[in-house]
PDB file of N, CA and C in Angstrom:
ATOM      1  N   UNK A   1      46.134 -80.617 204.818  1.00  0.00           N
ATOM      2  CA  UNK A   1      46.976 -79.547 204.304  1.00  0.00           C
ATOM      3  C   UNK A   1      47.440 -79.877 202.893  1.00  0.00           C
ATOM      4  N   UNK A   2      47.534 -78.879 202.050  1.00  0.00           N
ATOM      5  CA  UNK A   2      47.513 -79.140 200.547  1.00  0.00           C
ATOM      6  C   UNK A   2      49.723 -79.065 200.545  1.00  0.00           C
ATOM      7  N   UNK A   3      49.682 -80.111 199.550  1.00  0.00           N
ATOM      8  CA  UNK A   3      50.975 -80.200 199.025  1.00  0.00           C
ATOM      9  C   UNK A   3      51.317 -79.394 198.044  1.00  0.00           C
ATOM     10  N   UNK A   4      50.709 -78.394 197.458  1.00  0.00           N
ATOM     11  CA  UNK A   4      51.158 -77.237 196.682  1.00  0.00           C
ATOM     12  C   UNK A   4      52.410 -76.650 197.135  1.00  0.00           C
ATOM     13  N   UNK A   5      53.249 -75.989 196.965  1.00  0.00           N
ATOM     14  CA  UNK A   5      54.190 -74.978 197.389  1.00  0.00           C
ATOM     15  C   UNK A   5      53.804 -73.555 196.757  1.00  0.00           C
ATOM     16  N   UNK A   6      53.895 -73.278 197.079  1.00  0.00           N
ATOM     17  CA  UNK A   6      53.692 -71.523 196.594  1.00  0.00           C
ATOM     18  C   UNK A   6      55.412 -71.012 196.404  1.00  0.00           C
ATOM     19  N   UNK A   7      55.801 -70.814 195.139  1.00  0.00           N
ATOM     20  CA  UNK A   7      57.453 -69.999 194.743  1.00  0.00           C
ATOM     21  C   UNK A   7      56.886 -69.022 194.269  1.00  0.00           C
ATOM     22  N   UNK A   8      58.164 -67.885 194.121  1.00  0.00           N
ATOM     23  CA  UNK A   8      58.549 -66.994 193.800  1.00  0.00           C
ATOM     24  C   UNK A   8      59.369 -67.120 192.196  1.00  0.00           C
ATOM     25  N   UNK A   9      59.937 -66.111 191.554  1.00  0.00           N
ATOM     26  CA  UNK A   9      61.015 -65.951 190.829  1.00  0.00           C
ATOM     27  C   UNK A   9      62.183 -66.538 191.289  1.00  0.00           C
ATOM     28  N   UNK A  10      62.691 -65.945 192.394  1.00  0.00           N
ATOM     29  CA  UNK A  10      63.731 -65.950 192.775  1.00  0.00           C
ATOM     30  C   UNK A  10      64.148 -67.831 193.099  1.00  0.00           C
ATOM     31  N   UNK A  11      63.311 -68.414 193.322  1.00  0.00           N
ATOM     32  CA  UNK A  11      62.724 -69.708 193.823  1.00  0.00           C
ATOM     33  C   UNK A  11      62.457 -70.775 192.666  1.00  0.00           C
ATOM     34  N   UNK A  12      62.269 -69.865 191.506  1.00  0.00           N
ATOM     35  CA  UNK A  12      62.077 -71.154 190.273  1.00  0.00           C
ATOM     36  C   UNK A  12      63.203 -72.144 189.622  1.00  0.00           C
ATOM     37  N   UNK A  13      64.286 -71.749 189.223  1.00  0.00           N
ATOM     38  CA  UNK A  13      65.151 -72.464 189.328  1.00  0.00           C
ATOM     39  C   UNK A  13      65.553 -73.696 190.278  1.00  0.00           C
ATOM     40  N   UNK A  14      65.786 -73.244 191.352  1.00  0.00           N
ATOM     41  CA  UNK A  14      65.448 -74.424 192.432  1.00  0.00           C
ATOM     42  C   UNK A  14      64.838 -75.070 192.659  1.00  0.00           C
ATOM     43  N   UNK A  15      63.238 -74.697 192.493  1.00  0.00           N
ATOM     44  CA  UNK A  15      62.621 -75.806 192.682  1.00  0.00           C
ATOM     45  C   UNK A  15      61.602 -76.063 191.445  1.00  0.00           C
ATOM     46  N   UNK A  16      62.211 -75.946 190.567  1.00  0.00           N
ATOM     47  CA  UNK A  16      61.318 -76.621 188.859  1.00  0.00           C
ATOM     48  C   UNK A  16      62.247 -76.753 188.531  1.00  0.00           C
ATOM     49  N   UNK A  17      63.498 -75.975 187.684  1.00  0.00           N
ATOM     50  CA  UNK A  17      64.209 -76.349 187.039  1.00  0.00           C
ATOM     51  C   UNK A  17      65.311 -77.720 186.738  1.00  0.00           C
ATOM     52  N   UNK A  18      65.702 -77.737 188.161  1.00  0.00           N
ATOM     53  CA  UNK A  18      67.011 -78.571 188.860  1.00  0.00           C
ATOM     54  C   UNK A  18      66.194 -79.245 189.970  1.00  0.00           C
ATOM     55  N   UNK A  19      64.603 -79.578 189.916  1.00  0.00           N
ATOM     56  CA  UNK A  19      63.670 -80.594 190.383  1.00  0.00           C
ATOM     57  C   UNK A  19      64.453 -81.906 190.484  1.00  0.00           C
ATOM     58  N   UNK A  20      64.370 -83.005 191.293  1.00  0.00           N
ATOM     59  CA  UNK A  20      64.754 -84.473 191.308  1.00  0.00           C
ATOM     60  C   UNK A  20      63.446 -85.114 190.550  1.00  0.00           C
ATOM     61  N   UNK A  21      62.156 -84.452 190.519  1.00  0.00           N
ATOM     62  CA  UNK A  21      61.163 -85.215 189.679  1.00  0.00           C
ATOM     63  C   UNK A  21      60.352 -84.324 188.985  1.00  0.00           C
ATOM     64  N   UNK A  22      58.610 -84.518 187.960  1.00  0.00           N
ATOM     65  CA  UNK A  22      58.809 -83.821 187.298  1.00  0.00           C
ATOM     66  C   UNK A  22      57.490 -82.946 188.044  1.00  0.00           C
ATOM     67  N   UNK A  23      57.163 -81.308 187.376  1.00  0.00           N
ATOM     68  CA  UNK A  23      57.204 -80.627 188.216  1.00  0.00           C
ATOM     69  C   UNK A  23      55.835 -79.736 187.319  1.00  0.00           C
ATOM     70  N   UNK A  24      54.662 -80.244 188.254  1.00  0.00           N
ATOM     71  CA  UNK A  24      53.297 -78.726 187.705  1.00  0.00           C
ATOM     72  C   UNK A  24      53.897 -77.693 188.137  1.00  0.00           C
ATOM     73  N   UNK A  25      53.507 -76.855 187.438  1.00  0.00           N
ATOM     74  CA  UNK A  25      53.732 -75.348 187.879  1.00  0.00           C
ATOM     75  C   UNK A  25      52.305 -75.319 187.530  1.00  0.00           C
ATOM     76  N   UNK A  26      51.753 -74.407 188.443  1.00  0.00           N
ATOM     77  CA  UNK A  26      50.056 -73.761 188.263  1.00  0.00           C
ATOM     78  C   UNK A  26      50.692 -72.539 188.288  1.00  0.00           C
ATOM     79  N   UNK A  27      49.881 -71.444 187.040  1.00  0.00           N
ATOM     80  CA  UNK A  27      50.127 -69.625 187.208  1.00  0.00           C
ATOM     81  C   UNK A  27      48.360 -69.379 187.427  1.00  0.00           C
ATOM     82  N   UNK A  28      48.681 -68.620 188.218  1.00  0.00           N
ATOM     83  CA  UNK A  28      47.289 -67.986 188.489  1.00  0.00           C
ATOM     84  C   UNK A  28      47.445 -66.317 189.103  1.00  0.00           C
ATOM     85  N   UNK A  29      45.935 -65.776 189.292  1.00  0.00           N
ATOM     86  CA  UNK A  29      45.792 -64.356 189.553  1.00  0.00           C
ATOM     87  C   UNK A  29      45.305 -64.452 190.820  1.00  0.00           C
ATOM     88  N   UNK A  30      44.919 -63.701 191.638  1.00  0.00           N
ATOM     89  CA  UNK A  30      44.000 -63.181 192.741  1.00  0.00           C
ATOM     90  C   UNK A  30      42.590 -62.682 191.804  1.00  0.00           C
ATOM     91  N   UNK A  31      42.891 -61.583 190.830  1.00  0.00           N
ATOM     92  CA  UNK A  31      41.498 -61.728 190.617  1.00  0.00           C
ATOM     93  C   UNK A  31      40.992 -62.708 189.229  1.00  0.00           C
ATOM     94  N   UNK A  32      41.613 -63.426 189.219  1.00  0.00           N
ATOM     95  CA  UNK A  32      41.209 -64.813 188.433  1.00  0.00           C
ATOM     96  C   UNK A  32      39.990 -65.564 188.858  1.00  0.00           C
ATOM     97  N   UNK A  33      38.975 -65.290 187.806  1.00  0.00           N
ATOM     98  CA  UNK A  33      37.747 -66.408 188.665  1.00  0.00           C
ATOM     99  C   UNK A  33      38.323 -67.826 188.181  1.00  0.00           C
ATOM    100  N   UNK A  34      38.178 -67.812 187.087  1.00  0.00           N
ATOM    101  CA  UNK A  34      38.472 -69.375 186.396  1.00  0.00           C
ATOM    102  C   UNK A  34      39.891 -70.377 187.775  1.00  0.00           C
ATOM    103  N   UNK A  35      40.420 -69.376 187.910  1.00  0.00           N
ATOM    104  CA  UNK A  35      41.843 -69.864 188.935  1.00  0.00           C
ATOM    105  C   UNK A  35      41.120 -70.463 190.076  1.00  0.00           C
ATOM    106  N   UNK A  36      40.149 -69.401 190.659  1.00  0.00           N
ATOM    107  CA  UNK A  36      39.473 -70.675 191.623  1.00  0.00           C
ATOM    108  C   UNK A  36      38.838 -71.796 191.303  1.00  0.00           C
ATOM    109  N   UNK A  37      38.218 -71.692 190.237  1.00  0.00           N
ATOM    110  CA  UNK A  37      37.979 -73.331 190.120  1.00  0.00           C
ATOM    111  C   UNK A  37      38.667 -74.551 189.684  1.00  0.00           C
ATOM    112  N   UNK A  38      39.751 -73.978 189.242  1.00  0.00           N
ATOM    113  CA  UNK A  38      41.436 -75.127 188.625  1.00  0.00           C
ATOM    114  C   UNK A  38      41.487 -75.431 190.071  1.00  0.00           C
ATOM    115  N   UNK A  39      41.566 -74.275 191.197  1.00  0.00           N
ATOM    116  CA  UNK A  39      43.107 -74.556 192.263  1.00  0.00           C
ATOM    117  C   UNK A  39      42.637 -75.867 193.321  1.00  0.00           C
ATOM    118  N   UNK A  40      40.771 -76.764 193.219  1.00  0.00           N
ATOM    119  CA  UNK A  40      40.809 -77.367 193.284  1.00  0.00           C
ATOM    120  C   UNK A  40      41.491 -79.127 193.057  1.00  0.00           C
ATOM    121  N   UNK A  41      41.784 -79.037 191.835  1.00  0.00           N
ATOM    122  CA  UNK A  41      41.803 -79.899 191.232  1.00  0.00           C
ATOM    123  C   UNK A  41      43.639 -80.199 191.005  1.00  0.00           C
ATOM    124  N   UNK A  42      44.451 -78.578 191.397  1.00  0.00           N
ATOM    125  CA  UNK A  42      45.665 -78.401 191.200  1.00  0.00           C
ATOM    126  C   UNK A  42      46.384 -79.147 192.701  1.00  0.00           C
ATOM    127  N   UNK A  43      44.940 -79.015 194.019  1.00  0.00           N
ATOM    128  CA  UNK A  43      45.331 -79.369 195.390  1.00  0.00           C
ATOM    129  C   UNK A  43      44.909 -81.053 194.986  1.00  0.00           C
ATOM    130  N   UNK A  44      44.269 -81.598 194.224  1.00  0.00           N
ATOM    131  CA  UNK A  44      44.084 -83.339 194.176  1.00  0.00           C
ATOM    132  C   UNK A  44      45.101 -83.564 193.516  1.00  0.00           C
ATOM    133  N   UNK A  45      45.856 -82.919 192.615  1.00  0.00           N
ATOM    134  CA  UNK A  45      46.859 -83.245 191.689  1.00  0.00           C
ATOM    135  C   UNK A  45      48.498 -83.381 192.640  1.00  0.00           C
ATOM    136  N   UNK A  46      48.261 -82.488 193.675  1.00  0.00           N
ATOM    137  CA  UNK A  46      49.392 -82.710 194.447  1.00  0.00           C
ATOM    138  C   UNK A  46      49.256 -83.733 195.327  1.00  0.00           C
ATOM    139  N   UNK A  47      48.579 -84.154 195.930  1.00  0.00           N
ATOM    140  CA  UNK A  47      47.802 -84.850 197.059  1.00  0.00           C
ATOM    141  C   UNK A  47      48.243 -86.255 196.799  1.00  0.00           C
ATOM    142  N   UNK A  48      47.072 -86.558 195.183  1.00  0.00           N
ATOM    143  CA  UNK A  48      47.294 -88.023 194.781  1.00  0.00           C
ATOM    144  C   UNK A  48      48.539 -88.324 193.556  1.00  0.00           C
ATOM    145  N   UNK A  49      49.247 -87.268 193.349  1.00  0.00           N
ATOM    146  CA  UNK A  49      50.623 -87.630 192.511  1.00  0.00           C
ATOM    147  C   UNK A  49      51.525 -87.399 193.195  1.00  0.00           C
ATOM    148  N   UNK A  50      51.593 -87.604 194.444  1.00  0.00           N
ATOM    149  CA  UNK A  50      53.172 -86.758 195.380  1.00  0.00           C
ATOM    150  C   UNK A  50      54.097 -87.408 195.147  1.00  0.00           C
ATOM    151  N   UNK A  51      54.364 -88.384 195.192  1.00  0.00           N
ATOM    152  CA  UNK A  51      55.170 -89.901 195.308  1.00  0.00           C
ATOM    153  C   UNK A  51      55.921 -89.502 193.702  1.00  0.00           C
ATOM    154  N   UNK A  52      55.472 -88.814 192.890  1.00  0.00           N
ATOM    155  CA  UNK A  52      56.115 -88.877 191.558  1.00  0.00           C
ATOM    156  C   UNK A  52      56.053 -87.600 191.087  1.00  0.00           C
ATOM    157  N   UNK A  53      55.533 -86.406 191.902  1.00  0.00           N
ATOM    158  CA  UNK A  53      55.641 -85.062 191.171  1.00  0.00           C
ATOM    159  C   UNK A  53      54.919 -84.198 192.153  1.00  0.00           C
ATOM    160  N   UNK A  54      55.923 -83.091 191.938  1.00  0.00           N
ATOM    161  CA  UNK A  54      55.883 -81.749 192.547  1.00  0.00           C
ATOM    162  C   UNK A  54      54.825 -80.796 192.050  1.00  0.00           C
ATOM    163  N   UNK A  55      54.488 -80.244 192.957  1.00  0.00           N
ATOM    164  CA  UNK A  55      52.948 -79.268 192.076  1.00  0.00           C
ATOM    165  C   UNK A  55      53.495 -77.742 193.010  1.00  0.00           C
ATOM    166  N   UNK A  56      54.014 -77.071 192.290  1.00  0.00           N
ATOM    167  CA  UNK A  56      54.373 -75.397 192.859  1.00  0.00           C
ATOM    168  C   UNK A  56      53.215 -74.819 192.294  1.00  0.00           C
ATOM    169  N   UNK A  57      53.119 -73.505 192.603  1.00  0.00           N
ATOM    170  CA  UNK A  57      51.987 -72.088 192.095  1.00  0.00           C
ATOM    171  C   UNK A  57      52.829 -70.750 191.767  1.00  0.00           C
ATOM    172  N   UNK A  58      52.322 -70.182 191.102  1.00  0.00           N
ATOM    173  CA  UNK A  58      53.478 -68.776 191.008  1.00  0.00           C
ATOM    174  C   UNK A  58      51.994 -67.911 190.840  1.00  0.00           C
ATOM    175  N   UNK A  59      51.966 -66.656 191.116  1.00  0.00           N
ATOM    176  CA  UNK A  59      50.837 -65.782 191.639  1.00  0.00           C
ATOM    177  C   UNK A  59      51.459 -64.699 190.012  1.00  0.00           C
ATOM    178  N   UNK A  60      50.945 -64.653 188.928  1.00  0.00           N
ATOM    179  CA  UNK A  60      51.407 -64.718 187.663  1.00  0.00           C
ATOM    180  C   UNK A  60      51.789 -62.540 187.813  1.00  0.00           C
ATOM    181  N   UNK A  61      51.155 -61.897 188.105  1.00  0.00           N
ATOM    182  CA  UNK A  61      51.486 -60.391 188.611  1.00  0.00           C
ATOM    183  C   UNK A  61      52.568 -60.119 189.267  1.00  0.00           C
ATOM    184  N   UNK A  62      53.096 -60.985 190.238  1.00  0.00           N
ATOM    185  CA  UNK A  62      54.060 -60.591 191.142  1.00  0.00           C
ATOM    186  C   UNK A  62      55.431 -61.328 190.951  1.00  0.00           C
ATOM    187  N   UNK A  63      55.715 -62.208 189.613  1.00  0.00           N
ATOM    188  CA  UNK A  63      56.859 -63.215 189.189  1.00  0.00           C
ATOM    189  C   UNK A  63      56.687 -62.921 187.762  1.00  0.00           C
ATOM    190  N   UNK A  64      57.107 -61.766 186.944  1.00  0.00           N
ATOM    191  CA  UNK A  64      57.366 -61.552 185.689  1.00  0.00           C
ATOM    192  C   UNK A  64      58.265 -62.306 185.033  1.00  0.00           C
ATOM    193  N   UNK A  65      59.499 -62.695 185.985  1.00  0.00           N
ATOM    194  CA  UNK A  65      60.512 -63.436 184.806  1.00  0.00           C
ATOM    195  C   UNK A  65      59.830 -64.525 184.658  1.00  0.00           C
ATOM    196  N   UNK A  66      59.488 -65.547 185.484  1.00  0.00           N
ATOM    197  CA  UNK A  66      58.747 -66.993 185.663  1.00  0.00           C
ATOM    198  C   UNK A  66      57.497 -67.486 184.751  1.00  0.00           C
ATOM    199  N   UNK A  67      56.526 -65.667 184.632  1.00  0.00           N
ATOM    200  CA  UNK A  67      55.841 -65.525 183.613  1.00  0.00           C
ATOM    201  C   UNK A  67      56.427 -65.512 182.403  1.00  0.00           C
ATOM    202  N   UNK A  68      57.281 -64.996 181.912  1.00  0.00           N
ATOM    203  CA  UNK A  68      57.991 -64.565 180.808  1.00  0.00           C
ATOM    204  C   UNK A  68      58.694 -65.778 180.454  1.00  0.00           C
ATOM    205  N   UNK A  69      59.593 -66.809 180.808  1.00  0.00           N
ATOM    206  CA  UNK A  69      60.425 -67.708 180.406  1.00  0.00           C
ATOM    207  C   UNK A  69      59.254 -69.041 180.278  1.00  0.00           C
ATOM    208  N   UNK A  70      58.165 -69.076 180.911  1.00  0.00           N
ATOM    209  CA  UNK A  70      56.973 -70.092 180.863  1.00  0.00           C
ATOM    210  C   UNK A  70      56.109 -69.646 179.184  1.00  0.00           C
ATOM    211  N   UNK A  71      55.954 -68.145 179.201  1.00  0.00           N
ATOM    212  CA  UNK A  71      55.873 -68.398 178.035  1.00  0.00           C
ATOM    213  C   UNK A  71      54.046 -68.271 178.582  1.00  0.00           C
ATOM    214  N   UNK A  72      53.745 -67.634 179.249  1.00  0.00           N
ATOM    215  CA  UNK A  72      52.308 -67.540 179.941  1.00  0.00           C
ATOM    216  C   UNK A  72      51.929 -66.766 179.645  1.00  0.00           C
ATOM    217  N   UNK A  73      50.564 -66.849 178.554  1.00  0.00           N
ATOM    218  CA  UNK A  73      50.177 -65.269 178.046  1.00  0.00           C
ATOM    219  C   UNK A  73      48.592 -65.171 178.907  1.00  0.00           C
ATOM    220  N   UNK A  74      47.815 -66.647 179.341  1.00  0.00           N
ATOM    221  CA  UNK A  74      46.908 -66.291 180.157  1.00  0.00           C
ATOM    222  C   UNK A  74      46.520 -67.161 181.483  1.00  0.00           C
ATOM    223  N   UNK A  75      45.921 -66.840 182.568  1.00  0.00           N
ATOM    224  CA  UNK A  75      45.855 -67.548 183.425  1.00  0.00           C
ATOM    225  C   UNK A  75      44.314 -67.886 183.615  1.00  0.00           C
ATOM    226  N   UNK A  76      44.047 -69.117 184.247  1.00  0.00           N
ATOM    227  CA  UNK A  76      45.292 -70.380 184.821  1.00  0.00           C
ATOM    228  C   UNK A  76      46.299 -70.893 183.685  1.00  0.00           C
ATOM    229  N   UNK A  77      47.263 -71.025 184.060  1.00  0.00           N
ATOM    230  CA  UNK A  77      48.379 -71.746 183.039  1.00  0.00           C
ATOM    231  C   UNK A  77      49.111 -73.040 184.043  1.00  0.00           C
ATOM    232  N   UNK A  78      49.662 -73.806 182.995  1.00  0.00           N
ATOM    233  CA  UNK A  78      50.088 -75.013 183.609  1.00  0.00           C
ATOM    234  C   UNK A  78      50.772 -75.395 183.144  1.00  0.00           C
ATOM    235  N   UNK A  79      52.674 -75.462 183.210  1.00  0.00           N
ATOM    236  CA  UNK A  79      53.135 -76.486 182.960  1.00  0.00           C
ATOM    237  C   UNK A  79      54.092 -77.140 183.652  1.00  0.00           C
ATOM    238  N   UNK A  80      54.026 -78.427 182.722  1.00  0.00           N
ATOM    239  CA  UNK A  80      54.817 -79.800 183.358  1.00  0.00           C
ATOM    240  C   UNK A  80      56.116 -79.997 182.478  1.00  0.00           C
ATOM    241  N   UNK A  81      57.043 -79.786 183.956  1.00  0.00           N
ATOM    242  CA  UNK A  81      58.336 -79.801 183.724  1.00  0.00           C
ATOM    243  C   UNK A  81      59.075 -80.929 184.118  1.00  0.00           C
ATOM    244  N   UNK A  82      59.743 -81.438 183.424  1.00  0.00           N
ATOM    245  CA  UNK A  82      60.807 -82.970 183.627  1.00  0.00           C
ATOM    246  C   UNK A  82      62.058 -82.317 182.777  1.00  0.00           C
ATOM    247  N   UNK A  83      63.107 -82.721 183.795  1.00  0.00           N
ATOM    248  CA  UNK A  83      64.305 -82.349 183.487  1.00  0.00           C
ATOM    249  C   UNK A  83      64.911 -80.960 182.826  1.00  0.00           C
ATOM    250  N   UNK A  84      64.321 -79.838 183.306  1.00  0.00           N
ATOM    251  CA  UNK A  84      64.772 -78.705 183.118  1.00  0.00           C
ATOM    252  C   UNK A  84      63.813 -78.303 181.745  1.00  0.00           C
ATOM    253  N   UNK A  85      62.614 -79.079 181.068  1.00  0.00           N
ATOM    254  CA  UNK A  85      62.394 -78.958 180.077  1.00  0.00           C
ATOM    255  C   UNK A  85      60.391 -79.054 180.025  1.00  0.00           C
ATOM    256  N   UNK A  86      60.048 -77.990 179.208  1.00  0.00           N
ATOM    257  CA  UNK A  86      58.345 -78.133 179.363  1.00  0.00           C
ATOM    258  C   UNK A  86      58.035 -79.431 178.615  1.00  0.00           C
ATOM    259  N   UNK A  87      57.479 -80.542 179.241  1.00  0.00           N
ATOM    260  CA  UNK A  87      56.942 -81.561 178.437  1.00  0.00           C
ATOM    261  C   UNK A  87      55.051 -81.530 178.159  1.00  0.00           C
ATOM    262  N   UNK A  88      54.785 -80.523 179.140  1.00  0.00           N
ATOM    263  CA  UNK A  88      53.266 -80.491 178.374  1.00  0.00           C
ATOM    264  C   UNK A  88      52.741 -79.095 178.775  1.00  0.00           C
ATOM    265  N   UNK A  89      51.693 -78.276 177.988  1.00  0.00           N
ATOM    266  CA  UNK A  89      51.498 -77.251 178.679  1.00  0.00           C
ATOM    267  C   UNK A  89      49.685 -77.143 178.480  1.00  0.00           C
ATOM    268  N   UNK A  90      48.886 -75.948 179.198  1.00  0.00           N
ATOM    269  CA  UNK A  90      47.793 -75.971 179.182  1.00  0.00           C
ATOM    270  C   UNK A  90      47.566 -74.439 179.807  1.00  0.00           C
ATOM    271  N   UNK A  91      46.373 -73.664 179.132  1.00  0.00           N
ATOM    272  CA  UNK A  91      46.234 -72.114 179.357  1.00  0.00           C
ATOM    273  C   UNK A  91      44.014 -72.301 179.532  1.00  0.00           C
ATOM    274  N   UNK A  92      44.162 -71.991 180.799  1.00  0.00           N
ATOM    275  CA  UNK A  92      42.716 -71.936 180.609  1.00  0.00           C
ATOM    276  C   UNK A  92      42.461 -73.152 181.780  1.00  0.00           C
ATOM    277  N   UNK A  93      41.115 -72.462 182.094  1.00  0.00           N
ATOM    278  CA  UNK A  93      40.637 -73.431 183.053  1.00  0.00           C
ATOM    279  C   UNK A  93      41.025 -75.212 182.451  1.00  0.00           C
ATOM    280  N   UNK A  94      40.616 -76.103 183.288  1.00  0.00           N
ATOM    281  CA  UNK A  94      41.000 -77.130 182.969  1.00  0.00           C
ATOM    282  C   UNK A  94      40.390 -78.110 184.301  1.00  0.00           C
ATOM    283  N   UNK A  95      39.497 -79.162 183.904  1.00  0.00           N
ATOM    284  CA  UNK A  95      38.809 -79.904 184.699  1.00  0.00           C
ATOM    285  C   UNK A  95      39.898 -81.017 185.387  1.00  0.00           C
ATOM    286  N   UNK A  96      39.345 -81.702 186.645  1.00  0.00           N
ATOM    287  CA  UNK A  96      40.076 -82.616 187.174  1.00  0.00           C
ATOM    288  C   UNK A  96      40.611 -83.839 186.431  1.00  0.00           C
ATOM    289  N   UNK A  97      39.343 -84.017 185.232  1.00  0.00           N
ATOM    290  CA  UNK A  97      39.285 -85.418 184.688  1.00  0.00           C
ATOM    291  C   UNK A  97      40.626 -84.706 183.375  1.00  0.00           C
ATOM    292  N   UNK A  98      40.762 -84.072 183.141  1.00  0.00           N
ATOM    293  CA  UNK A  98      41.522 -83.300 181.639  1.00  0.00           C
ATOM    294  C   UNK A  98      43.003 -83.556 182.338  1.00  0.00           C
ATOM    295  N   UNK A  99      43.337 -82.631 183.859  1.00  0.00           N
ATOM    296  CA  UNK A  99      44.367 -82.436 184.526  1.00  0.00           C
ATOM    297  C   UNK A  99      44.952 -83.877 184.636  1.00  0.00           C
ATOM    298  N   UNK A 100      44.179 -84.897 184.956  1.00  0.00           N
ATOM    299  CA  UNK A 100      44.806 -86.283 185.805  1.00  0.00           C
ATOM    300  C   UNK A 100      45.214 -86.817 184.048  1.00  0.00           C
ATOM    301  N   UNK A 101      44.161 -86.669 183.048  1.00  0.00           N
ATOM    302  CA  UNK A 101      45.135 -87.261 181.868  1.00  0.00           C
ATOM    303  C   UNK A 101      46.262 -87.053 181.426  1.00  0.00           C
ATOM    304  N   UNK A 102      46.562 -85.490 181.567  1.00  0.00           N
ATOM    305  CA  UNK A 102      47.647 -85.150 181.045  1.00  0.00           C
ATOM    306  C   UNK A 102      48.625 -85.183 181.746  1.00  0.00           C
ATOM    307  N   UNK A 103      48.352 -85.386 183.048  1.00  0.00           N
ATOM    308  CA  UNK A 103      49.312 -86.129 184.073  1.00  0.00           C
ATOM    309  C   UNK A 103      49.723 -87.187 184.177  1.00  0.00           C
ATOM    310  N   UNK A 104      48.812 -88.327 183.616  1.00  0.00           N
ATOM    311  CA  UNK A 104      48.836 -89.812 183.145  1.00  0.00           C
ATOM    312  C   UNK A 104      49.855 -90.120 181.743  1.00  0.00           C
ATOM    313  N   UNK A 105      49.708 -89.265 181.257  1.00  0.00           N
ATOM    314  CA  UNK A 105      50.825 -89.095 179.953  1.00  0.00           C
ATOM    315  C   UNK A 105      51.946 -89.339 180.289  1.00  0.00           C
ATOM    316  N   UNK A 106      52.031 -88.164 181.296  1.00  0.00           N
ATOM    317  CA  UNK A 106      53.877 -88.035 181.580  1.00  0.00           C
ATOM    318  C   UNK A 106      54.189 -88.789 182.751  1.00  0.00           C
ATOM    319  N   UNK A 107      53.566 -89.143 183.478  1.00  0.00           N
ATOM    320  CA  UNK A 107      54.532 -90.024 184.823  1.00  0.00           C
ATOM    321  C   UNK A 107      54.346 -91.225 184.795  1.00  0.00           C
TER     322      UNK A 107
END
């Protein structure tokens, strides 16, 4: 079973903002092709970083504010949040080996 969480709007604050650690957000579509081939690599990213970071999803159509304050103009989008604050971001597909570096950066 994948360690992703799936939030809402209503839900972001709580669990990205005011996080205890630091925090992927994946934005994606339903009809996103590129999104299916990230959401692999978004389920290894939760899996083998749990111990040090949270990996949520927001479904980018149905969470406008979450879209809007992220600052997400296309999907897949990605960012990594530590302490209430974006420390890295990424728009566009994005391979496993790309994802785990820029994950290697920050934790």
């Amino acid at each position: 079973m994948s360690k992703v969480i799936e939030i809402e709007d209503k839900e972001f604050e709580r669990e990205v903002l005011t996080a205890d650690k630091t925090v992927l957000v994946y934005f994606w579509a339903d009809w996103c092709g590129p999104c299916r081939l990230v959401a692999p690599s978004i389920n290894w990213a939760a899996d083998n970083y749990s111990d040090r970071l949270k990996v949520v999803k927001l479904e980018m159509d149905t969470n406008p504010e979450s879209v809007a304050k992220c600052k997400v103009e296309g999907v897949p989008a990605l960012r990594l949040f530590k302490d209430d604050s974006v420390i890295s971001s990424h728009e566009g597909a994005i391979g496993k080996q790309q994802l785990q570096t820029m994950l290697e950066k920050h934790l």
